[in-house]
PDB file of N, CA and C in Angstrom:
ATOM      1  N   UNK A   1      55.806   5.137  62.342  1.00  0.00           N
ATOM      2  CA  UNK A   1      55.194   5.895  63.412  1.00  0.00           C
ATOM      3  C   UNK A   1      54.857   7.298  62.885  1.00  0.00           C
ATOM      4  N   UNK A   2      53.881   7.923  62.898  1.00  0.00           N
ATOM      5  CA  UNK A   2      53.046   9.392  62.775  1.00  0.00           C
ATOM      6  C   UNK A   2      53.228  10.002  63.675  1.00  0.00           C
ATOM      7  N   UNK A   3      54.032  11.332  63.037  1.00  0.00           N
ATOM      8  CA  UNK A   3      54.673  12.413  64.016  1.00  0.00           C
ATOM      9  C   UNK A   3      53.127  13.401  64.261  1.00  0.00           C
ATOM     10  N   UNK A   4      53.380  13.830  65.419  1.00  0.00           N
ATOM     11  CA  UNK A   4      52.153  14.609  65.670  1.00  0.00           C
ATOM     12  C   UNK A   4      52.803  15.904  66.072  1.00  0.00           C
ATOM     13  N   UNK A   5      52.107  16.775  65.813  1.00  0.00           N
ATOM     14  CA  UNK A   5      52.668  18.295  65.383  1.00  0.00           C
ATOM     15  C   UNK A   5      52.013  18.606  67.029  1.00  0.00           C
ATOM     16  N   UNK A   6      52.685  19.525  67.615  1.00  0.00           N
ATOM     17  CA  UNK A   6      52.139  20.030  68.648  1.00  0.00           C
ATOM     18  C   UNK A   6      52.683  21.598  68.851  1.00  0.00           C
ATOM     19  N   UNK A   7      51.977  22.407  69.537  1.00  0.00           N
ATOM     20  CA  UNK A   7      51.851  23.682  69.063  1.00  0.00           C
ATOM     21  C   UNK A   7      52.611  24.206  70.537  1.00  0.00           C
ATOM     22  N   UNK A   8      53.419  25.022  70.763  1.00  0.00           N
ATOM     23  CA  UNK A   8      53.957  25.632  71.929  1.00  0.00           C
ATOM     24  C   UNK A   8      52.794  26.942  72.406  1.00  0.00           C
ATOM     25  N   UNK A   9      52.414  26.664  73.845  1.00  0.00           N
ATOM     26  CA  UNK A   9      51.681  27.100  74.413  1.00  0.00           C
ATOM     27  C   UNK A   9      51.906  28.967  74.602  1.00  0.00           C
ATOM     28  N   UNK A  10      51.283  30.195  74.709  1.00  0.00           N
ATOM     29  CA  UNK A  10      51.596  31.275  74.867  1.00  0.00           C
ATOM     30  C   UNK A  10      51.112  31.656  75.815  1.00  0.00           C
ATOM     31  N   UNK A  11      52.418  32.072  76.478  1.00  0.00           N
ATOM     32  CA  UNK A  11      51.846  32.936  78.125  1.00  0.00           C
ATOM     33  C   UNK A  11      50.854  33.708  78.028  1.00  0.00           C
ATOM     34  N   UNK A  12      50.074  33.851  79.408  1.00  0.00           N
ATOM     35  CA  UNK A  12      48.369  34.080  79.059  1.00  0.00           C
ATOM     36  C   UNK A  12      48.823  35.587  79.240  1.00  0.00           C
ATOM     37  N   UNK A  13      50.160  35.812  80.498  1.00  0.00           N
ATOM     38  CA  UNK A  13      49.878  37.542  80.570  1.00  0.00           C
ATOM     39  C   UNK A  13      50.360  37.830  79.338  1.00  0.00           C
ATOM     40  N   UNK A  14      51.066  37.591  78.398  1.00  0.00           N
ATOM     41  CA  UNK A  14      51.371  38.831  76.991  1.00  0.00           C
ATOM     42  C   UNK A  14      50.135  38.506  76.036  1.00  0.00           C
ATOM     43  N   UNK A  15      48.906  38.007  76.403  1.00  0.00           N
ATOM     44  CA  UNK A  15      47.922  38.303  75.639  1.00  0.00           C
ATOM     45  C   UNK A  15      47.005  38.916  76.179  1.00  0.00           C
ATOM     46  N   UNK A  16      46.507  40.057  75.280  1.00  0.00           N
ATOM     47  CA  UNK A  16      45.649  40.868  75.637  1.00  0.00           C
ATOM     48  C   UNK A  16      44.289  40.751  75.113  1.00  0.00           C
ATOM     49  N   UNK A  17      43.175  40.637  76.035  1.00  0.00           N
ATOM     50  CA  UNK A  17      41.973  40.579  75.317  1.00  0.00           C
ATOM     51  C   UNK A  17      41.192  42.084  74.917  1.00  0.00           C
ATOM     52  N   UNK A  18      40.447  41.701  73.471  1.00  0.00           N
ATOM     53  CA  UNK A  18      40.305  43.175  73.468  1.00  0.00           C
ATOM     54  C   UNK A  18      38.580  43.173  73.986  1.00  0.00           C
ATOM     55  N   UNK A  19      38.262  44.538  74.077  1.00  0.00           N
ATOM     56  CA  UNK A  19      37.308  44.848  74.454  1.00  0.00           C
ATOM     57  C   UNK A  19      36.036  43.817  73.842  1.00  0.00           C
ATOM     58  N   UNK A  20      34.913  43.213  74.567  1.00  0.00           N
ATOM     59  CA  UNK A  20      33.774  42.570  73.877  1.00  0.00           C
ATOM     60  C   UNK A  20      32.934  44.233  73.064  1.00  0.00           C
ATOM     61  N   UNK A  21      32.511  43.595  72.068  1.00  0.00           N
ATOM     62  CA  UNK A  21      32.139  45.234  71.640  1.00  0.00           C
ATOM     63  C   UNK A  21      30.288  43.981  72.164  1.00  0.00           C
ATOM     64  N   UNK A  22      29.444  44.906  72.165  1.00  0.00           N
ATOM     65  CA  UNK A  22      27.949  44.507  72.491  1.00  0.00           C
ATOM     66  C   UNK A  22      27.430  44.551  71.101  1.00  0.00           C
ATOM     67  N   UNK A  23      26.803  43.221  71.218  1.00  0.00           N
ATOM     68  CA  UNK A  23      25.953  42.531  70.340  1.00  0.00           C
ATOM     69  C   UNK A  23      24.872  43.772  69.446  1.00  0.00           C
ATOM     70  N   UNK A  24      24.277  43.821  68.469  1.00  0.00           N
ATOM     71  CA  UNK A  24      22.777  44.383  68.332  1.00  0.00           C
ATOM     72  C   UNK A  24      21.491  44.099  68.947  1.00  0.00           C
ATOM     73  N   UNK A  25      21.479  43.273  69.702  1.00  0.00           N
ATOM     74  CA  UNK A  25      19.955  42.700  70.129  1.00  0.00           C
ATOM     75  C   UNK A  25      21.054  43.693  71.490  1.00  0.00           C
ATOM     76  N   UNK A  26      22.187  43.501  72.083  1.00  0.00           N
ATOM     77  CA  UNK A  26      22.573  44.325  73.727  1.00  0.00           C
ATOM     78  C   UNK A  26      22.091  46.012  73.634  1.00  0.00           C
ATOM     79  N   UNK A  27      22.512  46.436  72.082  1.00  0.00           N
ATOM     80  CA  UNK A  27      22.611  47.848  72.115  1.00  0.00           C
ATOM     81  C   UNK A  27      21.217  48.151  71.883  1.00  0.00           C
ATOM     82  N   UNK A  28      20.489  47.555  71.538  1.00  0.00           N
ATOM     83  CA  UNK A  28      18.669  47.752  71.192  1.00  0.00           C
ATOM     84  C   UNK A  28      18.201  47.612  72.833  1.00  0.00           C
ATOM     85  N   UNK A  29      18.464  46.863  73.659  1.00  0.00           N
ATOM     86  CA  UNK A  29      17.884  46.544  74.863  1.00  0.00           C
ATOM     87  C   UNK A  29      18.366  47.843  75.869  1.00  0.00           C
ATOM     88  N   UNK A  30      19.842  48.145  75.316  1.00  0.00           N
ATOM     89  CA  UNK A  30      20.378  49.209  76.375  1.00  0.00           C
ATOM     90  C   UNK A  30      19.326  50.713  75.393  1.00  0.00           C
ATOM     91  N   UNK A  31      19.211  51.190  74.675  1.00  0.00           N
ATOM     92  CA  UNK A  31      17.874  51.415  74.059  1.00  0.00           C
ATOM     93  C   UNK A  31      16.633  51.687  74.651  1.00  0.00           C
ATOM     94  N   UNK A  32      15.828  50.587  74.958  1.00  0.00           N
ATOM     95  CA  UNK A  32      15.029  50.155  75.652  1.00  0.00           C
ATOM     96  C   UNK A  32      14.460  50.722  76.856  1.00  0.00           C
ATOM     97  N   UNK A  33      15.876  50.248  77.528  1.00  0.00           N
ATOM     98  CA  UNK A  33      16.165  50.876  78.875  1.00  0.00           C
ATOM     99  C   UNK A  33      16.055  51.953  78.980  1.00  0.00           C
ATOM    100  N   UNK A  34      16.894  52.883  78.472  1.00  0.00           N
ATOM    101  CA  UNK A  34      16.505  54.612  78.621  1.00  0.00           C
ATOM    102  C   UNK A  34      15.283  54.988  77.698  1.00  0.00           C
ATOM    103  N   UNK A  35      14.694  53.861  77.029  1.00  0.00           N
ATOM    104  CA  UNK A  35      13.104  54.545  76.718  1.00  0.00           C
ATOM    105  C   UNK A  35      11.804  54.417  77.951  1.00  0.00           C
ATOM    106  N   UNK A  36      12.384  53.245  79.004  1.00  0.00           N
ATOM    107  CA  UNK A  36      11.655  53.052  79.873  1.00  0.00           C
ATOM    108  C   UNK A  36      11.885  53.987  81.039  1.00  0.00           C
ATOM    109  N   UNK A  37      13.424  54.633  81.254  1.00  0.00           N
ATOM    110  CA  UNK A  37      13.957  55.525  82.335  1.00  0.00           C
ATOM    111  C   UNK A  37      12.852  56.951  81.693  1.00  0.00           C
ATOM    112  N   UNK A  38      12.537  57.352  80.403  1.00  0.00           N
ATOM    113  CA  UNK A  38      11.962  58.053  79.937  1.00  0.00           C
ATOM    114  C   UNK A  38      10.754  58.097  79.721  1.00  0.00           C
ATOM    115  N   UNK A  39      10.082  56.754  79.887  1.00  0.00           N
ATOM    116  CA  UNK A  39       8.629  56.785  80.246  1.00  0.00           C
ATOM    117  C   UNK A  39       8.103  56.919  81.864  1.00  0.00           C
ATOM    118  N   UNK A  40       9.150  56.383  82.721  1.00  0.00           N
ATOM    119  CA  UNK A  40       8.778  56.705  84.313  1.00  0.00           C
ATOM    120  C   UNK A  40       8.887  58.150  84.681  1.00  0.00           C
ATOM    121  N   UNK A  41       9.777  58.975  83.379  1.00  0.00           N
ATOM    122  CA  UNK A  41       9.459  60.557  83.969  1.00  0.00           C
ATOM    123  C   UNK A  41      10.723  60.828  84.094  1.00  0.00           C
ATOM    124  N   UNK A  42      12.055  60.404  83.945  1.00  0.00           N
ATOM    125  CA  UNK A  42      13.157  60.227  83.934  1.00  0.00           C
ATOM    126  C   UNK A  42      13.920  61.204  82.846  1.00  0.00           C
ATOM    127  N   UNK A  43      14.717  61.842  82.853  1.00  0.00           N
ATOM    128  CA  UNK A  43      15.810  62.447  81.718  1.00  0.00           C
ATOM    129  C   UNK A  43      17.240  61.746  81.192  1.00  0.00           C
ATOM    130  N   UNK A  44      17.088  61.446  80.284  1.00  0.00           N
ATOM    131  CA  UNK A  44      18.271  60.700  80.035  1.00  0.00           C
ATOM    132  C   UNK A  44      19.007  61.421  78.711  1.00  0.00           C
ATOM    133  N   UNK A  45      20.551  61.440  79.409  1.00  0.00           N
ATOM    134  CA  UNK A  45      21.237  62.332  78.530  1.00  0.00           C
ATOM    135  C   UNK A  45      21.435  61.635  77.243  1.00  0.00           C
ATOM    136  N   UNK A  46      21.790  61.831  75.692  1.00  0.00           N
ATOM    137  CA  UNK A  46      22.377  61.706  74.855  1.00  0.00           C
ATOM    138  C   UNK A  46      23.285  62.300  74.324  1.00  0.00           C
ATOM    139  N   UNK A  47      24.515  62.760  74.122  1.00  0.00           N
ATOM    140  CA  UNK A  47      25.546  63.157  73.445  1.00  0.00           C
ATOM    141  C   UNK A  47      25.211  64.777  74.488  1.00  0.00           C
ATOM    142  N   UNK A  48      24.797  65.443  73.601  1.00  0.00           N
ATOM    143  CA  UNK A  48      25.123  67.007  73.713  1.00  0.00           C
ATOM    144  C   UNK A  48      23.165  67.194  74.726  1.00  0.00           C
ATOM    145  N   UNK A  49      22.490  66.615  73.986  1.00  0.00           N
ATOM    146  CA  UNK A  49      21.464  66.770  74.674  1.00  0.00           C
ATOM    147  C   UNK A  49      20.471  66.151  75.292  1.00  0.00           C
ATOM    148  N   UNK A  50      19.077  65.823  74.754  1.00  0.00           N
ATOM    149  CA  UNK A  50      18.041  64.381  75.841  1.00  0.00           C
ATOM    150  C   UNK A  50      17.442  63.522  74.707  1.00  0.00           C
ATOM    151  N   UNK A  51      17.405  62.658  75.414  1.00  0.00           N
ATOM    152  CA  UNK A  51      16.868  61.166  74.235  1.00  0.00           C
ATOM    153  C   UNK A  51      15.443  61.703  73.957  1.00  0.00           C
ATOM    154  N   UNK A  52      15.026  62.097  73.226  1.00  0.00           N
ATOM    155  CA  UNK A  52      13.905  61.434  72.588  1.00  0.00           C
ATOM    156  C   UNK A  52      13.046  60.294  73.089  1.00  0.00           C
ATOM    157  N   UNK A  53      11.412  60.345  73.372  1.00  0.00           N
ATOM    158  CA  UNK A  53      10.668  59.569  73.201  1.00  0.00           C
ATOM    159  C   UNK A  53      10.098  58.786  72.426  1.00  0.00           C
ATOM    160  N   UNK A  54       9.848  57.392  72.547  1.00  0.00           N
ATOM    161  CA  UNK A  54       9.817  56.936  71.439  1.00  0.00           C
ATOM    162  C   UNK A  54       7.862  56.672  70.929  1.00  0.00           C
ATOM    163  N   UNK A  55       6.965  57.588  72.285  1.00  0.00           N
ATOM    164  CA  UNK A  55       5.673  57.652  71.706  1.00  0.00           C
ATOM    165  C   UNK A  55       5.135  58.961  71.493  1.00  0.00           C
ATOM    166  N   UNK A  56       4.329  58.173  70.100  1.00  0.00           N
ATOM    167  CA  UNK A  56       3.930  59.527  69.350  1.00  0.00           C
ATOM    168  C   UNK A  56       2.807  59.738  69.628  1.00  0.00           C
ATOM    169  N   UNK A  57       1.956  60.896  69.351  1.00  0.00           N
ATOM    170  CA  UNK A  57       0.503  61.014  68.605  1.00  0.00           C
ATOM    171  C   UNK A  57      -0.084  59.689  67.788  1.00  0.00           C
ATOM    172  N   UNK A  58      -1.191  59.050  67.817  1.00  0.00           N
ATOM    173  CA  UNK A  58      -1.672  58.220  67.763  1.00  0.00           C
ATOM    174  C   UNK A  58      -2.612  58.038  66.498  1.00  0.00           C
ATOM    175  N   UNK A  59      -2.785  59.725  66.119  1.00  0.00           N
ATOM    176  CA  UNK A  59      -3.791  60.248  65.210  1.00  0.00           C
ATOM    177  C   UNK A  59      -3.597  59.172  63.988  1.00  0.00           C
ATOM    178  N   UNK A  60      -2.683  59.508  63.640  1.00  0.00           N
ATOM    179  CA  UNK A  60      -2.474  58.071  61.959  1.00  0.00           C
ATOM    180  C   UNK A  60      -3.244  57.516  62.321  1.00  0.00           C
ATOM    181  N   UNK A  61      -2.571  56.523  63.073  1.00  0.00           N
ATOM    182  CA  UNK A  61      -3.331  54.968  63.453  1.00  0.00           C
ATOM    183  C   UNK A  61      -4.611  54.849  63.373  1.00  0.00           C
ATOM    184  N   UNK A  62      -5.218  55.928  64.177  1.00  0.00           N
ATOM    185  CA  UNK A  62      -6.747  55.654  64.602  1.00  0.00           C
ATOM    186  C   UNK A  62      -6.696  55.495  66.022  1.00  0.00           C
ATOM    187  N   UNK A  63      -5.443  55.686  66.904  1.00  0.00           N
ATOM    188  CA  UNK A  63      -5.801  55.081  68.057  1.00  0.00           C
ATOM    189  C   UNK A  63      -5.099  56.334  69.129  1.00  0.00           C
ATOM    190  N   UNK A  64      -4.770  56.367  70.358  1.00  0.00           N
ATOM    191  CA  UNK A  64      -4.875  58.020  71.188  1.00  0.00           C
ATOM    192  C   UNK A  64      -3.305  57.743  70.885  1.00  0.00           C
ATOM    193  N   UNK A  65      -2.608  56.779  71.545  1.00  0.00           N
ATOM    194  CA  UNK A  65      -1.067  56.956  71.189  1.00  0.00           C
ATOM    195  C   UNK A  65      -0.418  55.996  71.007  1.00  0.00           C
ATOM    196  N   UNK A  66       0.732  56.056  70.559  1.00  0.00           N
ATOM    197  CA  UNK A  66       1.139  54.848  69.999  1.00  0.00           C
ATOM    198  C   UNK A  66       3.263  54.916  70.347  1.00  0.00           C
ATOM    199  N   UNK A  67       3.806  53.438  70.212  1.00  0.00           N
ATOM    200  CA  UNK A  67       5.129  53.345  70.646  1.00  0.00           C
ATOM    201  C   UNK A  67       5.647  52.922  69.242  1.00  0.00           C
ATOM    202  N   UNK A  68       7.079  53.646  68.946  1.00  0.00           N
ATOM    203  CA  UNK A  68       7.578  53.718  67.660  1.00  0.00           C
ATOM    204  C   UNK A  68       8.884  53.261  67.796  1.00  0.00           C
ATOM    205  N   UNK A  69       9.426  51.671  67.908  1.00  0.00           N
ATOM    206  CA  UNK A  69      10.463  51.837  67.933  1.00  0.00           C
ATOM    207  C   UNK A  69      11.330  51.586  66.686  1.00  0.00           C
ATOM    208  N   UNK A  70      12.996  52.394  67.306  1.00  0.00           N
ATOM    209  CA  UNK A  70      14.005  53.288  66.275  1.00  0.00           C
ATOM    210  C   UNK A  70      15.305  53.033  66.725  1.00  0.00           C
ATOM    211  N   UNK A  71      16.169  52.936  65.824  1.00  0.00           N
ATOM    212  CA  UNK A  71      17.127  53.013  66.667  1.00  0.00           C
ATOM    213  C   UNK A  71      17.919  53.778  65.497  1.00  0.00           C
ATOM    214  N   UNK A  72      18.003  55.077  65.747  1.00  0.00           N
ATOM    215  CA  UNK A  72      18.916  56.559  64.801  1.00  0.00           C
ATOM    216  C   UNK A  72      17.419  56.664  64.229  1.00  0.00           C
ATOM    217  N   UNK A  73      17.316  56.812  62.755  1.00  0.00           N
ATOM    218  CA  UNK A  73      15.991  57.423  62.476  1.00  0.00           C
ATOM    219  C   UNK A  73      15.740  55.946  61.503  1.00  0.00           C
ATOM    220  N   UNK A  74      16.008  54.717  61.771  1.00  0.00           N
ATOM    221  CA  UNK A  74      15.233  53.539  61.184  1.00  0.00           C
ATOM    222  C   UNK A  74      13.941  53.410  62.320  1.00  0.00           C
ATOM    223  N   UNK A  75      13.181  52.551  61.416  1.00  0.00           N
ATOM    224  CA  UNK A  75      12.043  52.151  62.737  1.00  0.00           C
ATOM    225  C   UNK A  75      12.238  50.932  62.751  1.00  0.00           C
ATOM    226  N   UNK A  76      11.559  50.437  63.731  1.00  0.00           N
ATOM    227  CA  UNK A  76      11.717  48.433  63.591  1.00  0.00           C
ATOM    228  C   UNK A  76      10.872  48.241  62.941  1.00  0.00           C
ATOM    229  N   UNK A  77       9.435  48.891  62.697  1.00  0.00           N
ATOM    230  CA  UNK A  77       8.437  48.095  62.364  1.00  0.00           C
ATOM    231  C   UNK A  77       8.216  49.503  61.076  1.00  0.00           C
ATOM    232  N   UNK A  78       8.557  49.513  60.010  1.00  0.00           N
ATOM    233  CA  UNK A  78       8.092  50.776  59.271  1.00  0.00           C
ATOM    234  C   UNK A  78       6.518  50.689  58.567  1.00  0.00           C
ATOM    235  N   UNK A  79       6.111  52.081  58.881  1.00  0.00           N
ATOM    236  CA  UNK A  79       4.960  52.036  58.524  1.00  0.00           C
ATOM    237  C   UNK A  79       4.058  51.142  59.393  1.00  0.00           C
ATOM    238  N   UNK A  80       4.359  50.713  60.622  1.00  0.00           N
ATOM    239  CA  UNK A  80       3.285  50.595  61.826  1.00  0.00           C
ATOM    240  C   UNK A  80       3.736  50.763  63.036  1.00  0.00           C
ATOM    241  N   UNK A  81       3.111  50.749  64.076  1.00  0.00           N
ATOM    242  CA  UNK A  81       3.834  51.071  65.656  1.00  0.00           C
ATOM    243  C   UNK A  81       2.576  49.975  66.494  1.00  0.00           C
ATOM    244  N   UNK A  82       3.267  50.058  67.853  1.00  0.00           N
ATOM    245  CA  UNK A  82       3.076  49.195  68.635  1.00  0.00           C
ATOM    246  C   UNK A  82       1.839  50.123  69.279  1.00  0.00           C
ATOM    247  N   UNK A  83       0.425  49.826  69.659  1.00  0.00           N
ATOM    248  CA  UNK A  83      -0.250  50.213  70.247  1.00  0.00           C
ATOM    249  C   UNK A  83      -0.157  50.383  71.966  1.00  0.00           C
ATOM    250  N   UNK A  84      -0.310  51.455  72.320  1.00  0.00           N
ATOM    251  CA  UNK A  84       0.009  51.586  74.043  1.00  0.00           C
ATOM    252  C   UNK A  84      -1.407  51.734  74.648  1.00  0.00           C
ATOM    253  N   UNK A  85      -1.738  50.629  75.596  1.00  0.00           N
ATOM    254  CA  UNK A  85      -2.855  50.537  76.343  1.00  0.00           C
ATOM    255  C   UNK A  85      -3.052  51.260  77.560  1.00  0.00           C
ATOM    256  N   UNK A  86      -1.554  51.130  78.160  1.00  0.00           N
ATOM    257  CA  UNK A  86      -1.709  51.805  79.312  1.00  0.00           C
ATOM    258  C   UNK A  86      -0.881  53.409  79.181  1.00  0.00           C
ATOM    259  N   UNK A  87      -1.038  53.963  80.038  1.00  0.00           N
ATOM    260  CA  UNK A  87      -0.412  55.634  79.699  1.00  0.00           C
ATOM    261  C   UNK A  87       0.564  55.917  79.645  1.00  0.00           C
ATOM    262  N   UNK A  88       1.472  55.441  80.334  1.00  0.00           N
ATOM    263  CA  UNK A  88       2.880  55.447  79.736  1.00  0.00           C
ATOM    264  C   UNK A  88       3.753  54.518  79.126  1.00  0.00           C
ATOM    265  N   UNK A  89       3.206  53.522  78.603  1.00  0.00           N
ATOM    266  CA  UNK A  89       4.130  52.574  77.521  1.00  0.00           C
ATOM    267  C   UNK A  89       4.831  51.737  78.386  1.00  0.00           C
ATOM    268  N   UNK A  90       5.278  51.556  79.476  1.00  0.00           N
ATOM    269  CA  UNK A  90       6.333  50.741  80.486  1.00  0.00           C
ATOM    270  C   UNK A  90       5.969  49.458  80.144  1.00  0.00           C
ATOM    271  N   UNK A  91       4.734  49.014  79.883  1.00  0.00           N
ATOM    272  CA  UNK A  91       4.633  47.421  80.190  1.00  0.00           C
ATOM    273  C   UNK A  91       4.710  47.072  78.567  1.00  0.00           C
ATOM    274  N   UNK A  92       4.320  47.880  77.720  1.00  0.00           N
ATOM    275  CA  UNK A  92       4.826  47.637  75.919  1.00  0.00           C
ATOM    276  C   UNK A  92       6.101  47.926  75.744  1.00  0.00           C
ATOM    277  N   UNK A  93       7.385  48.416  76.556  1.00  0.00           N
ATOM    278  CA  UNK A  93       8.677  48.563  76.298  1.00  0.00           C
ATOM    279  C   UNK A  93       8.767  47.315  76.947  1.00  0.00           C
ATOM    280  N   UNK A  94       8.702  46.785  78.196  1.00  0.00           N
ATOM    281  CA  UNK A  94       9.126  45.922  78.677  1.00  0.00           C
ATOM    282  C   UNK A  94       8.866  44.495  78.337  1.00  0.00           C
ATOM    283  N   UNK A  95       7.437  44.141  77.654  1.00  0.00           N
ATOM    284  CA  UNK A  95       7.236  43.623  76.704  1.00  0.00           C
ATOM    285  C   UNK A  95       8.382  42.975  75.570  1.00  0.00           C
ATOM    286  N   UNK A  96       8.181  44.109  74.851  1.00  0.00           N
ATOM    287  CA  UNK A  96       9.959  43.979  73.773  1.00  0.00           C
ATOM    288  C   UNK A  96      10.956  44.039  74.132  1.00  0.00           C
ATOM    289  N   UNK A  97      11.019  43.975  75.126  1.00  0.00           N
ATOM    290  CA  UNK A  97      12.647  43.932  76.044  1.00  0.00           C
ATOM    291  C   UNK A  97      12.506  42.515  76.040  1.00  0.00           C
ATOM    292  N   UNK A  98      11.800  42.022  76.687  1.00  0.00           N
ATOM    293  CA  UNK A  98      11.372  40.324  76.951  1.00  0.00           C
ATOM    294  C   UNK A  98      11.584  39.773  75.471  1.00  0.00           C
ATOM    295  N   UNK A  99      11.212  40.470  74.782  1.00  0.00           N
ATOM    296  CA  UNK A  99      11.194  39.540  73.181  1.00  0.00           C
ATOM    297  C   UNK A  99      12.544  39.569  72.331  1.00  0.00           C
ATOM    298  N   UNK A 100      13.087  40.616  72.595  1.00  0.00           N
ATOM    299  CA  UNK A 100      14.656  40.554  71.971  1.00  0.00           C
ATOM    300  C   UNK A 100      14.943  39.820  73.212  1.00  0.00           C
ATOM    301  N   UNK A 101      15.256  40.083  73.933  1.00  0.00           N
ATOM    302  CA  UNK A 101      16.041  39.354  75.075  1.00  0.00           C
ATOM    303  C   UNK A 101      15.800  37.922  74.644  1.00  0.00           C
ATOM    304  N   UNK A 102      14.888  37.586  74.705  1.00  0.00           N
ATOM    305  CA  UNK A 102      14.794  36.431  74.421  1.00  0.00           C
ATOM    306  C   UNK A 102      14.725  35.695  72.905  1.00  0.00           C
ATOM    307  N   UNK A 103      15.337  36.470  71.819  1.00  0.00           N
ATOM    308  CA  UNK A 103      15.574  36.274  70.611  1.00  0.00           C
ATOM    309  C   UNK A 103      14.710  36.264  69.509  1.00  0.00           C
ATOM    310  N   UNK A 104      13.288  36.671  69.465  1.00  0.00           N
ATOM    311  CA  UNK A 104      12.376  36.576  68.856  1.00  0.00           C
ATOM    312  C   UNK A 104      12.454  37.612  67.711  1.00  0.00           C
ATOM    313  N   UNK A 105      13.710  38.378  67.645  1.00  0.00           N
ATOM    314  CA  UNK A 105      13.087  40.044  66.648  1.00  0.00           C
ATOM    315  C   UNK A 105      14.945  39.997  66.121  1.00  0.00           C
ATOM    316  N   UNK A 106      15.763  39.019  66.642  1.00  0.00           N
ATOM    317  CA  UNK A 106      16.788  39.572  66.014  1.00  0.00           C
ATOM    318  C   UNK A 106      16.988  40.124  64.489  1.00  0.00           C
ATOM    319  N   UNK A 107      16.352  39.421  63.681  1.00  0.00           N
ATOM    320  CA  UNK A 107      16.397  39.805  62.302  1.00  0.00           C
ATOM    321  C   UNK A 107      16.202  41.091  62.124  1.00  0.00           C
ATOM    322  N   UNK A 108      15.529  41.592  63.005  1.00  0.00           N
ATOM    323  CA  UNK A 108      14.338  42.872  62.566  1.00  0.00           C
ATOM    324  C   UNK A 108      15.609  44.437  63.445  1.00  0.00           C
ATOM    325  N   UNK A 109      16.597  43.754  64.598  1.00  0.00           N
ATOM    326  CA  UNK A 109      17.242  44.154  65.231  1.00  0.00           C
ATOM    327  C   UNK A 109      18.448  44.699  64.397  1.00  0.00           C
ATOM    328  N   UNK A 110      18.834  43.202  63.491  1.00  0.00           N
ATOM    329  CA  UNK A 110      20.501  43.399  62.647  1.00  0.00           C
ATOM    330  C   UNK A 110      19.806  44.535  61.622  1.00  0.00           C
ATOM    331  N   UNK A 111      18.998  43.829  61.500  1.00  0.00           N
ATOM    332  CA  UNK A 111      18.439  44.856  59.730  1.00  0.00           C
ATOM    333  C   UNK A 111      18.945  46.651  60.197  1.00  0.00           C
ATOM    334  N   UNK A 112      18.411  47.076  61.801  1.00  0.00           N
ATOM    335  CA  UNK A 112      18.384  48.105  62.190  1.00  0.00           C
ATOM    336  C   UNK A 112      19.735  48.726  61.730  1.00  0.00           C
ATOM    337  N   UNK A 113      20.559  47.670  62.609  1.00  0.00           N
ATOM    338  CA  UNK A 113      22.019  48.378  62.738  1.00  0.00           C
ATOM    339  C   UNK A 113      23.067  47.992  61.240  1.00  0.00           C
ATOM    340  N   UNK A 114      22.430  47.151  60.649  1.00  0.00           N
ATOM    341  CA  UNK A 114      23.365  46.955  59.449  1.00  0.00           C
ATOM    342  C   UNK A 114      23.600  48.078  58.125  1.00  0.00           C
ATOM    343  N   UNK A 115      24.987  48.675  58.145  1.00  0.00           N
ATOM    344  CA  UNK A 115      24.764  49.286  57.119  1.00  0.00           C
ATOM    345  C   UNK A 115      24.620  48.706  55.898  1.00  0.00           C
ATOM    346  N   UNK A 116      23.962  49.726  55.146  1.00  0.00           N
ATOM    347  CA  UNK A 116      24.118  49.273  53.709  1.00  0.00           C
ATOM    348  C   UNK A 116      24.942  49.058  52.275  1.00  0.00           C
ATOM    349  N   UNK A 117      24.943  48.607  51.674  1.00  0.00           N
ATOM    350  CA  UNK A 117      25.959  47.846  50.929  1.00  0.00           C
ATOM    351  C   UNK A 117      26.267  48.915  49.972  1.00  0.00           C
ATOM    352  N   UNK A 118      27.512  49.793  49.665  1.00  0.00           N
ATOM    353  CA  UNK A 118      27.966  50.424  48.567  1.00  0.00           C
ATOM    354  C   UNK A 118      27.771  49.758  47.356  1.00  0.00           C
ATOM    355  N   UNK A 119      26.858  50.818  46.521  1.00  0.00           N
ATOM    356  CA  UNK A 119      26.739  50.108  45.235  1.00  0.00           C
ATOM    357  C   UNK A 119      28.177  51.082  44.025  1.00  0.00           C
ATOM    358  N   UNK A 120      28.504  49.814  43.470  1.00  0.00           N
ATOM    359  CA  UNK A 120      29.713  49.777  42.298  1.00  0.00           C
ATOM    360  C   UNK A 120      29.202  50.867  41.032  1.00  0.00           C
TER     361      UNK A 120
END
């Protein structure tokens, strides 16, 4: 006969769960969000002072203005930006909200937040 090992169960209250820390595609979207609270005309605090917009002057491009997204001073897209049709960018943020949300850019998301590798 084959002994079967069985494991003694641990009371659920002496375990503690720790905090979920948020994903990179969560912290890009929460992001997002206060770039859109900041395109409706909105102030949104950061640390000591106000977030930053994320549209520029358009002049490079060729086109009147343009949406740059960043997350610290990486861009997602380096060396191009998202063209804005309408005047304040809301429906091109919300746009890419829809597209991470829905998983289409993660690569482009981790790359953002991943540090880089100490070289030996």
């Amino acid at each position: 006969m084959v002994l079967k090992l069985v494991r003694k169960k641990k009371a659920i209250s002496k375990i503690k769960a720790k905090p979920k820390r948020p994903t990179n595609a969560q912290r890009f979207v929460i992001e997002i969000d206060a770039q859109i609270d900041i395109a409706k005309g909105k102030k949104v605090k950061a640390g000591r002072g106000i977030k930053k917009s994320w549209i520029e002057d358009g002049a490079d491009y060729g086109v009147k203005s343009v949406l740059v997204p960043r997350a610290g001073n990486k861009k997602l897209y380096p060396g191009s930006a998202i063209q804005i049709s309408s005047g304040d960018g809301v429906k091109e943020l919300t746009e890419l909200r829809k597209d991470i949300a829905a998983g289409k850019l993660l690569g482009k998301v981790n790359a953002l937040y991943r540090k880089p590798k100490k070289k030996t």
